[in-house]
N, C-alpha and C. Protein backbone atom coordinates (compact mmCIF):
# COMPACT_ATOMS: atom_id res chain seq x y z
N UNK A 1 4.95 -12.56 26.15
CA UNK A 1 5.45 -11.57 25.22
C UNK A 1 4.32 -11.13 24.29
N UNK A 2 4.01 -9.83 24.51
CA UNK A 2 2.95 -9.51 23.05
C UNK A 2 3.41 -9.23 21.96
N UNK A 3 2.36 -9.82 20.90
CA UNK A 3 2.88 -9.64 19.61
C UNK A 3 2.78 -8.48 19.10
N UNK A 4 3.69 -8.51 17.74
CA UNK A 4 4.43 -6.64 17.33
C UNK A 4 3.80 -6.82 15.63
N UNK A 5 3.54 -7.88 15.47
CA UNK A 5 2.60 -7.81 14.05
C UNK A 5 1.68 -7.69 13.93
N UNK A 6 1.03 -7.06 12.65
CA UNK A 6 -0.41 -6.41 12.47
C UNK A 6 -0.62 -7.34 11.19
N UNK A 7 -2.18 -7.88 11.40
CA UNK A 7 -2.87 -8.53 10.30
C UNK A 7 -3.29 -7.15 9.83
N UNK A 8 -3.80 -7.74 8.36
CA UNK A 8 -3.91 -7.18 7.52
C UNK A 8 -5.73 -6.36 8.27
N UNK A 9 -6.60 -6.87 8.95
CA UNK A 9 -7.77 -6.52 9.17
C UNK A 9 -7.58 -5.58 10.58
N UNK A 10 -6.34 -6.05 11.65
CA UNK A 10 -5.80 -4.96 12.75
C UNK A 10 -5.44 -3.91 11.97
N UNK A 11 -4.49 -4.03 10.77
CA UNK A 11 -4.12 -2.78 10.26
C UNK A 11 -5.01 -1.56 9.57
N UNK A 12 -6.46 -2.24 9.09
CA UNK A 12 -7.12 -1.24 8.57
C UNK A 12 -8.06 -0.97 9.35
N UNK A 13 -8.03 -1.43 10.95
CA UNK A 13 -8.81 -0.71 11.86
C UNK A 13 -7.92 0.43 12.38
N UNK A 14 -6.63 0.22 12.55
CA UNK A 14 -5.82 1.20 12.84
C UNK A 14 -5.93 2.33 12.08
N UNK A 15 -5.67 2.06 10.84
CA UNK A 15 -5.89 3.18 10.12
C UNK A 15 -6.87 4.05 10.41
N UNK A 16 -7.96 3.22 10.74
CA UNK A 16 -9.71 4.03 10.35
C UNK A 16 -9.31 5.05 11.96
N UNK A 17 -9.02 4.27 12.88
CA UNK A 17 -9.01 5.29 14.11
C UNK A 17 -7.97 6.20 13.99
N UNK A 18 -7.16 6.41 12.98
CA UNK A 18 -5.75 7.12 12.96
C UNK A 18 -6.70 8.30 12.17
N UNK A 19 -7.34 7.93 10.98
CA UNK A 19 -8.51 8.53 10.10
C UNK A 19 -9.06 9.38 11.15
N UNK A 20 -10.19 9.06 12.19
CA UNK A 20 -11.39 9.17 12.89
C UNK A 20 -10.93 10.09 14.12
N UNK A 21 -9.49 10.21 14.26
CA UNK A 21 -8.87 10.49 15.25
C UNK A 21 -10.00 10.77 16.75
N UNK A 22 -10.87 11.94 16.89
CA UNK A 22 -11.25 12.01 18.24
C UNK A 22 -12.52 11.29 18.07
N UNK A 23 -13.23 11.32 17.07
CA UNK A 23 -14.33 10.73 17.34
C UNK A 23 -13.68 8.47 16.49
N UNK A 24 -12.95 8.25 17.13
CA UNK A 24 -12.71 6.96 17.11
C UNK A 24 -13.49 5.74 17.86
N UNK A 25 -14.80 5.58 18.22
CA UNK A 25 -15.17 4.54 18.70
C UNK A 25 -15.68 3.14 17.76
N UNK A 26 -16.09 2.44 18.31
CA UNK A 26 -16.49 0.76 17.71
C UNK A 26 -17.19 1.12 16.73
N UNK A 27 -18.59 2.08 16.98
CA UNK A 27 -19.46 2.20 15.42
C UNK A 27 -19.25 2.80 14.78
N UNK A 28 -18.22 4.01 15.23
CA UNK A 28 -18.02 4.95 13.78
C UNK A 28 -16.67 4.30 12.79
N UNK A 29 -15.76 3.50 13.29
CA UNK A 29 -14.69 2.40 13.19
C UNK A 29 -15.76 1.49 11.61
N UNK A 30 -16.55 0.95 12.36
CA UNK A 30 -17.21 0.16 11.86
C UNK A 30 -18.22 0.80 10.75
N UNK A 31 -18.27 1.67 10.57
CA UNK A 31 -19.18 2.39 9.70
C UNK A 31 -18.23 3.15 8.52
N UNK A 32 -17.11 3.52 9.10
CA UNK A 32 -15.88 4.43 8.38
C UNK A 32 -15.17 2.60 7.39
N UNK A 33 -14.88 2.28 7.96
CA UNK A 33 -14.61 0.85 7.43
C UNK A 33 -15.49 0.06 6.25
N UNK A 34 -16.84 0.13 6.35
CA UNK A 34 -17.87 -0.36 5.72
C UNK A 34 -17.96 0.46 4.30
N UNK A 35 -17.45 1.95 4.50
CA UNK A 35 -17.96 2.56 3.69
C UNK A 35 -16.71 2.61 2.55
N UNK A 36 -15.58 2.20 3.31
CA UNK A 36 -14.45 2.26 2.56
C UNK A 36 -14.12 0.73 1.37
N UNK A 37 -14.43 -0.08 2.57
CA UNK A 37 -14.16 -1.29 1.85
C UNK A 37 -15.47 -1.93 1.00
N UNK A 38 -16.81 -1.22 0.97
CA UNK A 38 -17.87 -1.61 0.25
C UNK A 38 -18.62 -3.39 0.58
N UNK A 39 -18.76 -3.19 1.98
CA UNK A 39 -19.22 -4.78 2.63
C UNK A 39 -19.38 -4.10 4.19
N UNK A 40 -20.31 -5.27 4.95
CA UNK A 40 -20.70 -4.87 5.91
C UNK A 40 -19.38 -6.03 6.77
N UNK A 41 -19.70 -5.51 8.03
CA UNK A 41 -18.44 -5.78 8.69
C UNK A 41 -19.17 -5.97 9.92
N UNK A 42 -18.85 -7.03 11.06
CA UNK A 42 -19.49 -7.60 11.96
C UNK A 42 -18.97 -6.71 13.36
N UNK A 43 -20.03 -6.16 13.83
CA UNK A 43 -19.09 -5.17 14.95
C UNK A 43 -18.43 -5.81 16.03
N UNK A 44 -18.65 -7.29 16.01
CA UNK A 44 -17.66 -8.07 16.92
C UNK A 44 -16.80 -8.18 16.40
N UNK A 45 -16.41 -8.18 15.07
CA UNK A 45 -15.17 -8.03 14.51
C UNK A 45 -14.35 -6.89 15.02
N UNK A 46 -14.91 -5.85 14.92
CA UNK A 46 -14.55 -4.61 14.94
C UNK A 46 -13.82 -4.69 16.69
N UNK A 47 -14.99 -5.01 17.52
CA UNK A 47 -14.20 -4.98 18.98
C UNK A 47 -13.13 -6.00 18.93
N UNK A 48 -13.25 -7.47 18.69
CA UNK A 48 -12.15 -7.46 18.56
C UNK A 48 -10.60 -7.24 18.11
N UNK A 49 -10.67 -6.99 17.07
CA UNK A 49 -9.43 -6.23 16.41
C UNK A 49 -8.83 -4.92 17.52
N UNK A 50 -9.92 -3.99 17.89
CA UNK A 50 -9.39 -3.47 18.84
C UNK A 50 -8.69 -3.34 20.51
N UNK A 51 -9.58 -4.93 20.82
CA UNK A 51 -9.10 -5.27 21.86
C UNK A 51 -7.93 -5.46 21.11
N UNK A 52 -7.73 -6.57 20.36
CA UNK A 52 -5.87 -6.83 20.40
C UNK A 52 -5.34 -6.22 19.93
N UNK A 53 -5.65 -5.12 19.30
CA UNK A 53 -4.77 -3.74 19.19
C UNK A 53 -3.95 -2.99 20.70
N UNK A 54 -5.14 -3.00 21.31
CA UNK A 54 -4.95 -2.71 22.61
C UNK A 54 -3.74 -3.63 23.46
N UNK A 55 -4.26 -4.78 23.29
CA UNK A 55 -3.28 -5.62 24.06
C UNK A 55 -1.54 -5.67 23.44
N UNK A 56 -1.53 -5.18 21.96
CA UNK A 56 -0.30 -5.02 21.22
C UNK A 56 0.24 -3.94 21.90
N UNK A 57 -0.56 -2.70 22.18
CA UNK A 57 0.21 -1.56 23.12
C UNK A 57 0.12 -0.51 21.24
N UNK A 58 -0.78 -0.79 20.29
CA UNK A 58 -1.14 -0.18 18.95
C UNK A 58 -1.91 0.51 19.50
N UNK A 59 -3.00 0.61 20.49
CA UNK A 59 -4.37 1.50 20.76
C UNK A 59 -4.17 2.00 22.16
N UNK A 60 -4.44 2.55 22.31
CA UNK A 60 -5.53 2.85 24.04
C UNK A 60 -6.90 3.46 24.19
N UNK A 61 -6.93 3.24 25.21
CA UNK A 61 -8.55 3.68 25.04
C UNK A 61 -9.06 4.59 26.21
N UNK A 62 -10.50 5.08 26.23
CA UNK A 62 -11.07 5.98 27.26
C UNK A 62 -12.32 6.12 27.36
N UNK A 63 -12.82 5.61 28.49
CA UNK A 63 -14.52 5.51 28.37
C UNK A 63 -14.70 7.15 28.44
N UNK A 64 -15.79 7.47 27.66
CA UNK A 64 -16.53 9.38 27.95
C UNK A 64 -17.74 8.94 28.47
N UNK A 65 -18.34 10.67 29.04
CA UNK A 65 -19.73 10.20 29.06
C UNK A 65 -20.69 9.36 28.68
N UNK A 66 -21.60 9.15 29.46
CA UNK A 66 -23.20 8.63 29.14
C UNK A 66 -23.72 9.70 28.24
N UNK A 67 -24.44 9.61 27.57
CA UNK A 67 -25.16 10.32 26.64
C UNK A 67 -27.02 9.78 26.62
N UNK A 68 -28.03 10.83 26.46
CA UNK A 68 -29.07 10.14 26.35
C UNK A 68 -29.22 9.27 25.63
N UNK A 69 -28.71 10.17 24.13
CA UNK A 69 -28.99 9.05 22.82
C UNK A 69 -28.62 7.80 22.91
N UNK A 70 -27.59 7.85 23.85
CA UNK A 70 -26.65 6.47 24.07
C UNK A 70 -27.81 5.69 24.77
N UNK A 71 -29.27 5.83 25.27
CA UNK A 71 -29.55 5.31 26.94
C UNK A 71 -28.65 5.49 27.93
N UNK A 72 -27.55 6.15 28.00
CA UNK A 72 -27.13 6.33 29.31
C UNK A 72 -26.15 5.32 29.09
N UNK A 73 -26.24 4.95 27.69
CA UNK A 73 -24.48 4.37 27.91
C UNK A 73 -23.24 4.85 27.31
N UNK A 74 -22.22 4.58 28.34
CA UNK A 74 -20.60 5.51 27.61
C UNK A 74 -19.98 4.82 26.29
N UNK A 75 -19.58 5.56 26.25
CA UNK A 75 -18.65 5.11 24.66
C UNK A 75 -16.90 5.42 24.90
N UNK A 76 -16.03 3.99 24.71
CA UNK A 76 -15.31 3.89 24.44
C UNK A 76 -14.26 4.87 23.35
N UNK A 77 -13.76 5.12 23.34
CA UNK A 77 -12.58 5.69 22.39
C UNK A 77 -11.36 5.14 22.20
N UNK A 78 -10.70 4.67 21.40
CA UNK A 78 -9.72 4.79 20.69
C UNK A 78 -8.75 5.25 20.09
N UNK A 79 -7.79 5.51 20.37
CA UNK A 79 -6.16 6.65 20.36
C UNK A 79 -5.07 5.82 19.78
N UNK A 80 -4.58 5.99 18.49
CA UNK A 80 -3.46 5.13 18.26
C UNK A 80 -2.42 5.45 19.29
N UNK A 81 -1.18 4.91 19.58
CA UNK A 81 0.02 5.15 20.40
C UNK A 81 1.47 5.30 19.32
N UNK A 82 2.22 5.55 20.10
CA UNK A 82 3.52 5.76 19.52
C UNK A 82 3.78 4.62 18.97
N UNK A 83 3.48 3.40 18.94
CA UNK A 83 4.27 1.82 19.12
C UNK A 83 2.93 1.89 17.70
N UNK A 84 1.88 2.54 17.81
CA UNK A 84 0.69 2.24 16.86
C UNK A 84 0.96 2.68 15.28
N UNK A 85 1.63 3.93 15.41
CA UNK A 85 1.56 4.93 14.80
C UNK A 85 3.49 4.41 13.72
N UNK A 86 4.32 3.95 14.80
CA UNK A 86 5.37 3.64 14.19
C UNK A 86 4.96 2.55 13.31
N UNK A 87 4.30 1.22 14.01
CA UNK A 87 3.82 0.06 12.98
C UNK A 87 3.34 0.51 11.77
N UNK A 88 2.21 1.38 11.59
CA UNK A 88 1.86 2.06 10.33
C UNK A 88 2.86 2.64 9.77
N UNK A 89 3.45 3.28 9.48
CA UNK A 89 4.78 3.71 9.07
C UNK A 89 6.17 2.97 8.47
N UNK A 90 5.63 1.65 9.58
CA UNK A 90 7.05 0.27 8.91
C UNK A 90 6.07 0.17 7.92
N UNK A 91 4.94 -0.10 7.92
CA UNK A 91 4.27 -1.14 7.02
C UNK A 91 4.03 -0.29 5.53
N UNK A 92 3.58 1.48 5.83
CA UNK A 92 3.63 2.20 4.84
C UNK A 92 4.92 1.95 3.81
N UNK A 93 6.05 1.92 4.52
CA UNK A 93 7.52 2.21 3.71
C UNK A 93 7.62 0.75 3.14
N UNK A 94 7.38 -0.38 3.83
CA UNK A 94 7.36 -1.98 3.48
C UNK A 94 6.72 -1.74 2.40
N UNK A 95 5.33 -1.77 2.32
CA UNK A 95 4.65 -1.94 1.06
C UNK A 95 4.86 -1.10 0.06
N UNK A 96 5.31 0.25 0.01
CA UNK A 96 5.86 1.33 -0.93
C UNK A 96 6.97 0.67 -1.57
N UNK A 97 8.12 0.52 -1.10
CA UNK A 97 8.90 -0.52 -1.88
C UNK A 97 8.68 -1.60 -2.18
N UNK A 98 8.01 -2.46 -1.49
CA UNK A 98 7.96 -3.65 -1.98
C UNK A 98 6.64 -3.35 -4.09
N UNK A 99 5.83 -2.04 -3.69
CA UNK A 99 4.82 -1.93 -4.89
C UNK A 99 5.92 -1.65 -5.89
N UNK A 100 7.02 -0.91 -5.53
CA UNK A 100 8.08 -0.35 -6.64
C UNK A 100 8.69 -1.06 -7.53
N UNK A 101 8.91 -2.38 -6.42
CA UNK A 101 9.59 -3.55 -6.89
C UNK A 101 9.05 -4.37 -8.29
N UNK A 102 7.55 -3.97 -8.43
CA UNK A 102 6.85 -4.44 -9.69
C UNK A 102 6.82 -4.05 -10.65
N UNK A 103 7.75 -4.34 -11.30
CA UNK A 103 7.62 -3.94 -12.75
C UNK A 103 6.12 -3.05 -13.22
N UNK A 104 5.39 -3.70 -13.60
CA UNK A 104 3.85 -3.42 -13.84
C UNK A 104 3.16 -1.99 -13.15
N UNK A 105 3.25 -2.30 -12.20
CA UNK A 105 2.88 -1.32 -11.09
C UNK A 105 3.95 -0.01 -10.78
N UNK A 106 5.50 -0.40 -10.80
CA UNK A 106 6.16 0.71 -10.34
C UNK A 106 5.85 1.90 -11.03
N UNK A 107 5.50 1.81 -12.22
CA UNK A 107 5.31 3.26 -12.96
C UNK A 107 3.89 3.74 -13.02
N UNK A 108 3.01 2.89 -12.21
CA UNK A 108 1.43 3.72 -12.22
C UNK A 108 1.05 4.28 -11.27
């Protein structure tokens, strides 16, 4: 059975490729991420989170061309899915109420 929960570090790769939409691969993931959260971020991190995004049925993916710049190697892409795109959405409305719920916070 695959799992239907998102850690907190799957969820803000999701985001970044939901962000990044066509140009979504590992380094721009990883660079869009870095710049957001102010820390460098290990790009094995980065693949993995997306593999098990992938394996959740949250991502899919698509090798493109070779490119010179690349040396002649392809680059992966990244596509949230319907199942990807709904999880973001539970979790948006989850945490929106649950921030409301704070005294402190509901009114800022």
């Amino acid at each position: 059975m695959k799992a239907t929960s998102l850690g907190d570090f799957e969820e803000l790769v999701l985001m970044s490729v939901c962000i990044l939409d066509v140009e979504a691969y590992a380094v721009s993931i990883k660079m869009d991420l870095e710049e957001r959260l102010k820390k460098s971020i290990n790009i094995s991190a980065i693949h993995t989170a997306l593999y098990r995004l992938e394996d959740k049925n949250f991502l899919t993916s698509k090798m493109e061309g070779a490119t010179a710049e690349r040396g002649g190697r392809r680059k992966r892409y990244f596509m949230p899915t319907s199942a990807g795109e709904e999880a973001l959405a539970r979790l948006k409305a989850l945490r929106y109420s649950m921030y409301q719920q704070i005294p402190r916070l509901s009114n800022a």
